[in-house]
N, C-alpha and C. Protein backbone atom coordinates (compact mmCIF):
# COMPACT_ATOMS: atom_id res chain seq x y z
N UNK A 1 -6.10 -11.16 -17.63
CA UNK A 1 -5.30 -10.02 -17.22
C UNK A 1 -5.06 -9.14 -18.43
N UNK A 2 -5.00 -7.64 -18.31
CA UNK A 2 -4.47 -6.57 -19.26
C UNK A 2 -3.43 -7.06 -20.03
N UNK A 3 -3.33 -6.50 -20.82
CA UNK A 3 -1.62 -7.06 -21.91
C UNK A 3 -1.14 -5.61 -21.26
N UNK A 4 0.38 -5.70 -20.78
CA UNK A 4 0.90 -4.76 -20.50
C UNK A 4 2.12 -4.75 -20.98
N UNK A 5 2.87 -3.54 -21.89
CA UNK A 5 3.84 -4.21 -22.61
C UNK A 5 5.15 -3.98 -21.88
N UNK A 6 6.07 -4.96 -21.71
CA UNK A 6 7.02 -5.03 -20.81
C UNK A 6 8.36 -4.53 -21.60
N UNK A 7 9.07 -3.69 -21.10
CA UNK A 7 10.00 -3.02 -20.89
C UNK A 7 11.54 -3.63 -20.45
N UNK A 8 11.70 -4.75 -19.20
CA UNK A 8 11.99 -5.26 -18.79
C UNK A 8 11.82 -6.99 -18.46
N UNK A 9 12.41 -8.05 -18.12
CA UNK A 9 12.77 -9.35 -17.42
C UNK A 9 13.69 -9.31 -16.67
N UNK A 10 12.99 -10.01 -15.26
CA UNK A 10 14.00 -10.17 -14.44
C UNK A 10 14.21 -11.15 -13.83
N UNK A 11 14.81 -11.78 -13.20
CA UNK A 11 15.17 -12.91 -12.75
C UNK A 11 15.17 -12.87 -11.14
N UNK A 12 14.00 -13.77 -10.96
CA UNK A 12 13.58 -13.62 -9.61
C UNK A 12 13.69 -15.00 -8.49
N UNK A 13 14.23 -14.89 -7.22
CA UNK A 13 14.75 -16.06 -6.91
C UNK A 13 13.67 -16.30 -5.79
N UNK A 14 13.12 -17.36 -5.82
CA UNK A 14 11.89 -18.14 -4.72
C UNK A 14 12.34 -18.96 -3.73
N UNK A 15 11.47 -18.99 -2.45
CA UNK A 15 11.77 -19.68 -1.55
C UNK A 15 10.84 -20.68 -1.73
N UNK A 16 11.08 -21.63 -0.59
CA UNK A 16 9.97 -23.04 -1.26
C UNK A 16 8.54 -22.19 -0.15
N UNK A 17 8.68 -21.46 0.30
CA UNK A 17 7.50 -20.93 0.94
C UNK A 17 7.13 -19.63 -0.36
N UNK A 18 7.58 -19.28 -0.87
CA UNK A 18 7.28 -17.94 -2.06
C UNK A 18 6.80 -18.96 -2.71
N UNK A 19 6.74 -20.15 -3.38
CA UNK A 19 6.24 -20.72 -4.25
C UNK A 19 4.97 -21.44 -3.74
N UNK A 20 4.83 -21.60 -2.31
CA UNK A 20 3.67 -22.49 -1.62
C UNK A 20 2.65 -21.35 -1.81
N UNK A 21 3.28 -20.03 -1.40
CA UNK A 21 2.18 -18.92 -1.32
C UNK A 21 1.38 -18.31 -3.10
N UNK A 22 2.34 -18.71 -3.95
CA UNK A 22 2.14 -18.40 -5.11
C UNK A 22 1.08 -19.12 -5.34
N UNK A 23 1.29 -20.52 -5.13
CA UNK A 23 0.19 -21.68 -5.68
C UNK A 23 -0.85 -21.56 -4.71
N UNK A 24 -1.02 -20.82 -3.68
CA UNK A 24 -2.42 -20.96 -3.08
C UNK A 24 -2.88 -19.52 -3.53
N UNK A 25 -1.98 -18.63 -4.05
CA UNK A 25 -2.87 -17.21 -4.76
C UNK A 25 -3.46 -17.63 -6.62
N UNK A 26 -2.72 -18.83 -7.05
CA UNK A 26 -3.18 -19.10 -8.39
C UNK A 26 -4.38 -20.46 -7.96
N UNK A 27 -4.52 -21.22 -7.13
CA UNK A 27 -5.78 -21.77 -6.66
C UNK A 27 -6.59 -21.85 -6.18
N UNK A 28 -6.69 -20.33 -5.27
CA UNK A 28 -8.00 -19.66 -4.56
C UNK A 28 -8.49 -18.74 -5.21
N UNK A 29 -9.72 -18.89 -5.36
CA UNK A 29 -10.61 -17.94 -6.06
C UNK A 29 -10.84 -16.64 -5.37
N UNK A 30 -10.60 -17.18 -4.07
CA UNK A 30 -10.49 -15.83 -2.81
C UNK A 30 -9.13 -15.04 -2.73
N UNK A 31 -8.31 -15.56 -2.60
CA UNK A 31 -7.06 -14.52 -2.88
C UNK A 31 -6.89 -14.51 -4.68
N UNK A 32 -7.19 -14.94 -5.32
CA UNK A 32 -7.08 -14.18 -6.76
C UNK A 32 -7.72 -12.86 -6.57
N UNK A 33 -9.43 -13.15 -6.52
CA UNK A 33 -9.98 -11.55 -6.10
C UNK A 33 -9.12 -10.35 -5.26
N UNK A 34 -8.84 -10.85 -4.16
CA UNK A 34 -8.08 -10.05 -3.25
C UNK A 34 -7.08 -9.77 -4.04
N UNK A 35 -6.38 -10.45 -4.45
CA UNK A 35 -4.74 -10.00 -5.10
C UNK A 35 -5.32 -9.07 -6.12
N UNK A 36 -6.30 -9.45 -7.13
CA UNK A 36 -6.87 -8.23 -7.88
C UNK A 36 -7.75 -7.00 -7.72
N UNK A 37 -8.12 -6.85 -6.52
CA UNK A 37 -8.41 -5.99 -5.63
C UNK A 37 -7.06 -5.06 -5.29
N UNK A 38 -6.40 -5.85 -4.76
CA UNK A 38 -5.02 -4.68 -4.06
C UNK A 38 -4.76 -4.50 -5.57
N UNK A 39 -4.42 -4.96 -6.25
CA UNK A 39 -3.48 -5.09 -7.45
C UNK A 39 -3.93 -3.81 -8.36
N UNK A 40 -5.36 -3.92 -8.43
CA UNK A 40 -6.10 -2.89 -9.52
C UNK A 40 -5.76 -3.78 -11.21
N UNK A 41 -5.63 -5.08 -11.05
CA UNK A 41 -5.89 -6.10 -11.99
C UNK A 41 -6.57 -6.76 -12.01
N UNK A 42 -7.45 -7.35 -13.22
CA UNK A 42 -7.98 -8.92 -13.41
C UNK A 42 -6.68 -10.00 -13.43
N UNK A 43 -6.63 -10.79 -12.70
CA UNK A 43 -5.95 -12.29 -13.02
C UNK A 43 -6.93 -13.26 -12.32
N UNK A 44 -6.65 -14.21 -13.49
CA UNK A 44 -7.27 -15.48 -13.93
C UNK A 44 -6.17 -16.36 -13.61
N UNK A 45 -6.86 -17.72 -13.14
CA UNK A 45 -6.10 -19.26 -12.42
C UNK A 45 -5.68 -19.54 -14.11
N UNK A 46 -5.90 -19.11 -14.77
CA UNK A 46 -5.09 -19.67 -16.32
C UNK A 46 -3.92 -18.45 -16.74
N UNK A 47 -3.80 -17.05 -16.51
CA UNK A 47 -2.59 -17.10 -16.39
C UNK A 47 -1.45 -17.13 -16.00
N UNK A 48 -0.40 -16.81 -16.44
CA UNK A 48 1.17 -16.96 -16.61
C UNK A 48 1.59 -16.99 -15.13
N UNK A 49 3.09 -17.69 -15.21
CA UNK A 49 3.57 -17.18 -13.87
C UNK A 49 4.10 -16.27 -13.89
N UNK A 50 4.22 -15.44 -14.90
CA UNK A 50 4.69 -13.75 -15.30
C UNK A 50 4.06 -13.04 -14.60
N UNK A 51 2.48 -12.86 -15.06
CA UNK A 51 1.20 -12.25 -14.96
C UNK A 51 1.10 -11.96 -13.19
N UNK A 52 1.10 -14.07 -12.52
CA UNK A 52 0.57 -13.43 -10.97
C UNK A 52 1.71 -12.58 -10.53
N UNK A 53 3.30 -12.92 -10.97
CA UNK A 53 4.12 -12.13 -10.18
C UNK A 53 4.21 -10.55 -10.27
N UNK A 54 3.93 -10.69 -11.24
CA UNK A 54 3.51 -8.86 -11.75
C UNK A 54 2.60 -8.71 -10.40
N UNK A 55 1.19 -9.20 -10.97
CA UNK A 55 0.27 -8.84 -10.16
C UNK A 55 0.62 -8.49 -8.71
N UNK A 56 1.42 -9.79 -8.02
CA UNK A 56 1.67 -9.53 -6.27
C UNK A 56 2.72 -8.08 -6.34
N UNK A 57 3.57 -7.92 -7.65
CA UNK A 57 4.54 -6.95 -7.23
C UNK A 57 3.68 -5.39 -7.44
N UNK A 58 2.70 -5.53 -8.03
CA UNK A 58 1.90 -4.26 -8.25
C UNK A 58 1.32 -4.19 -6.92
N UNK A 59 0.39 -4.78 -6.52
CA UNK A 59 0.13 -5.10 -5.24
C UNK A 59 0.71 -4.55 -4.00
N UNK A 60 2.44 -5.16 -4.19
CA UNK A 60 3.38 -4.96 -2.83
C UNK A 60 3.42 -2.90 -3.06
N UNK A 61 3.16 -2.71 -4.54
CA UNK A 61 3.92 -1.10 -4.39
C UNK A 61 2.99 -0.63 -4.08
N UNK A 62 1.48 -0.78 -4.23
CA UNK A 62 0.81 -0.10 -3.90
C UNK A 62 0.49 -0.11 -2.53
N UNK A 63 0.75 -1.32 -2.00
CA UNK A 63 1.03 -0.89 -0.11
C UNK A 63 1.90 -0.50 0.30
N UNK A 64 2.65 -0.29 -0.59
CA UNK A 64 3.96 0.72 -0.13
C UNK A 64 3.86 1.87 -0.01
N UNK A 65 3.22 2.64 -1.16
CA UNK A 65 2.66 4.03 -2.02
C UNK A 65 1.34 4.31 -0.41
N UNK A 66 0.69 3.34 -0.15
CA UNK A 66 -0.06 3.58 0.66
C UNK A 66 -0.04 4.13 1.99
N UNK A 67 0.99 3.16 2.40
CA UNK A 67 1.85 3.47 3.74
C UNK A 67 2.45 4.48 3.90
N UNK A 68 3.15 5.26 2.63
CA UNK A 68 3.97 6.53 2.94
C UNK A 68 2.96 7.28 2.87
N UNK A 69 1.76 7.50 2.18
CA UNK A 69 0.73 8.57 2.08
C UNK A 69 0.14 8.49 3.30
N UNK A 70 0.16 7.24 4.07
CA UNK A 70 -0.81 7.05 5.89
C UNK A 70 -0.04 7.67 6.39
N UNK A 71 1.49 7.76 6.43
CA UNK A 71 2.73 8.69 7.01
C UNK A 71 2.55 9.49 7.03
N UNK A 72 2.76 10.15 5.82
CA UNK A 72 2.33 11.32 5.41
C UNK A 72 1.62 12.03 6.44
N UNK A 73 -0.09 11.70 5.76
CA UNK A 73 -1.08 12.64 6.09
C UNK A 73 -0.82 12.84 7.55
N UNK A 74 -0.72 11.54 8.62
CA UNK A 74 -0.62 11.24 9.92
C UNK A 74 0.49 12.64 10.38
N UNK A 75 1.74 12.79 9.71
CA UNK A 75 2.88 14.05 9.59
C UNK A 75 1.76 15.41 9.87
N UNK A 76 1.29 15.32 8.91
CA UNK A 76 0.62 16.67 8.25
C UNK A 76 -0.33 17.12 9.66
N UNK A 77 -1.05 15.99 9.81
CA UNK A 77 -2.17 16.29 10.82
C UNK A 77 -1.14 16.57 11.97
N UNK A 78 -0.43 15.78 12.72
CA UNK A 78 0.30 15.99 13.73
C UNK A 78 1.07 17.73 13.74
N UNK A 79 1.30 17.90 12.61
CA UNK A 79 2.26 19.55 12.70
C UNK A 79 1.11 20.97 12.90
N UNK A 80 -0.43 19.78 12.06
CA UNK A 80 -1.66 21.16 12.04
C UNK A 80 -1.98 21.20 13.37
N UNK A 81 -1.89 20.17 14.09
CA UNK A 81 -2.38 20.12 15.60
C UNK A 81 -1.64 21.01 16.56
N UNK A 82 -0.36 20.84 15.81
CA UNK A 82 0.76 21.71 16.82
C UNK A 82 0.42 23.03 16.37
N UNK A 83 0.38 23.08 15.25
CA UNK A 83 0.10 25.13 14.85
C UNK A 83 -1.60 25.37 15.52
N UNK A 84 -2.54 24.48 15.69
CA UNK A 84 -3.54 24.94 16.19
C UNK A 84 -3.17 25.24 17.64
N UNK A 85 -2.69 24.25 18.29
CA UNK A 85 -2.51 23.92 20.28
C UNK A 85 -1.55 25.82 20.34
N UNK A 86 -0.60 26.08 19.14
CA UNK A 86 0.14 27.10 19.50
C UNK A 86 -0.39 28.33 19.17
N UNK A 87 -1.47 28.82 18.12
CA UNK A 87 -2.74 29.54 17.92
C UNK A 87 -3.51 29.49 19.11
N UNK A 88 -3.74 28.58 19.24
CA UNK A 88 -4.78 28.76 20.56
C UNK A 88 -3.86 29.17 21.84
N UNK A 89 -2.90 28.79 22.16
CA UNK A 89 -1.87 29.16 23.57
C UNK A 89 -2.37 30.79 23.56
N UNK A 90 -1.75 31.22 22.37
CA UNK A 90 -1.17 32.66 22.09
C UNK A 90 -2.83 33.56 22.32
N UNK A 91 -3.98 32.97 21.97
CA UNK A 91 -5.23 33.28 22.53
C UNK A 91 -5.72 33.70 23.63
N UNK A 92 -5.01 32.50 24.37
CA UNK A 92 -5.53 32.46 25.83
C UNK A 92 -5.10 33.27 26.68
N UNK A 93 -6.21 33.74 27.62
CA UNK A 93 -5.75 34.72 28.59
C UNK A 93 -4.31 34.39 29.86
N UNK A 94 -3.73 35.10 29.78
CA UNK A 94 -2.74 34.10 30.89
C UNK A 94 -3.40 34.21 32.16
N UNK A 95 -2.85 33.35 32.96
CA UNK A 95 -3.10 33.23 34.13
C UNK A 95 -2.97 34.60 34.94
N UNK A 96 -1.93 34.95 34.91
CA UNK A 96 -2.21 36.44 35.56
C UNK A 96 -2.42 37.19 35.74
N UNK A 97 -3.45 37.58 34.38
CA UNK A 97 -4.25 38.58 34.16
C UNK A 97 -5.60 38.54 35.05
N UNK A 98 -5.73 37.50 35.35
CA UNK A 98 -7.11 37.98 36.87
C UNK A 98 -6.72 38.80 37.66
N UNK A 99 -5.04 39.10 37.89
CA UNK A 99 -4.92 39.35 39.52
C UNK A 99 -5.06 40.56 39.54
């Protein structure tokens, strides 16, 4: 993993399931990748328990960061749809102009 120089320690409290899940992300070679995939880190089954928790918490923000930008855009498109549907209304011939 990167040396990243820390700023902060914090004191973080585990469940006996946060720690089951920890030890199957520091003994699978398949969720290490994955976790360093989401993560945008290398971690290795040799380091720290600093290192993976970093790693999962980089991880958690960036599906966070992700989710509001899927919001987002999903916002954006939904309001362009409405200014197009109301562009186009204002286009259209009305109905009563045949008669």
């Amino acid at each position: 993993m990167e040396i990243l120089k820390s700023v902060a320690r914090k004191s973080l409290p585990l469940t006996a399931k946060d720690v089951e899940d920890l030890d199957r992300l520091r003994a699978s070679a398949a969720h290490r990748a994955a976790l360093g995939e989401r993560a945008g880190l290398s971690f290795d089954a040799g380091d720290s328990e600093a290192s993976l928790l970093h790693s999962v918490l980089v991880a958690g923000l960036r599906a966070v960061s992700e989710e509001v930008e899927a919001a987002g855009y999903a916002e954006m498109a939904a309001e362009q749809n409405l200014a197009e549907r109301k562009a186009s209304a204002r286009r259209r011939t009305p109905a009563w102009a045949d008669e």
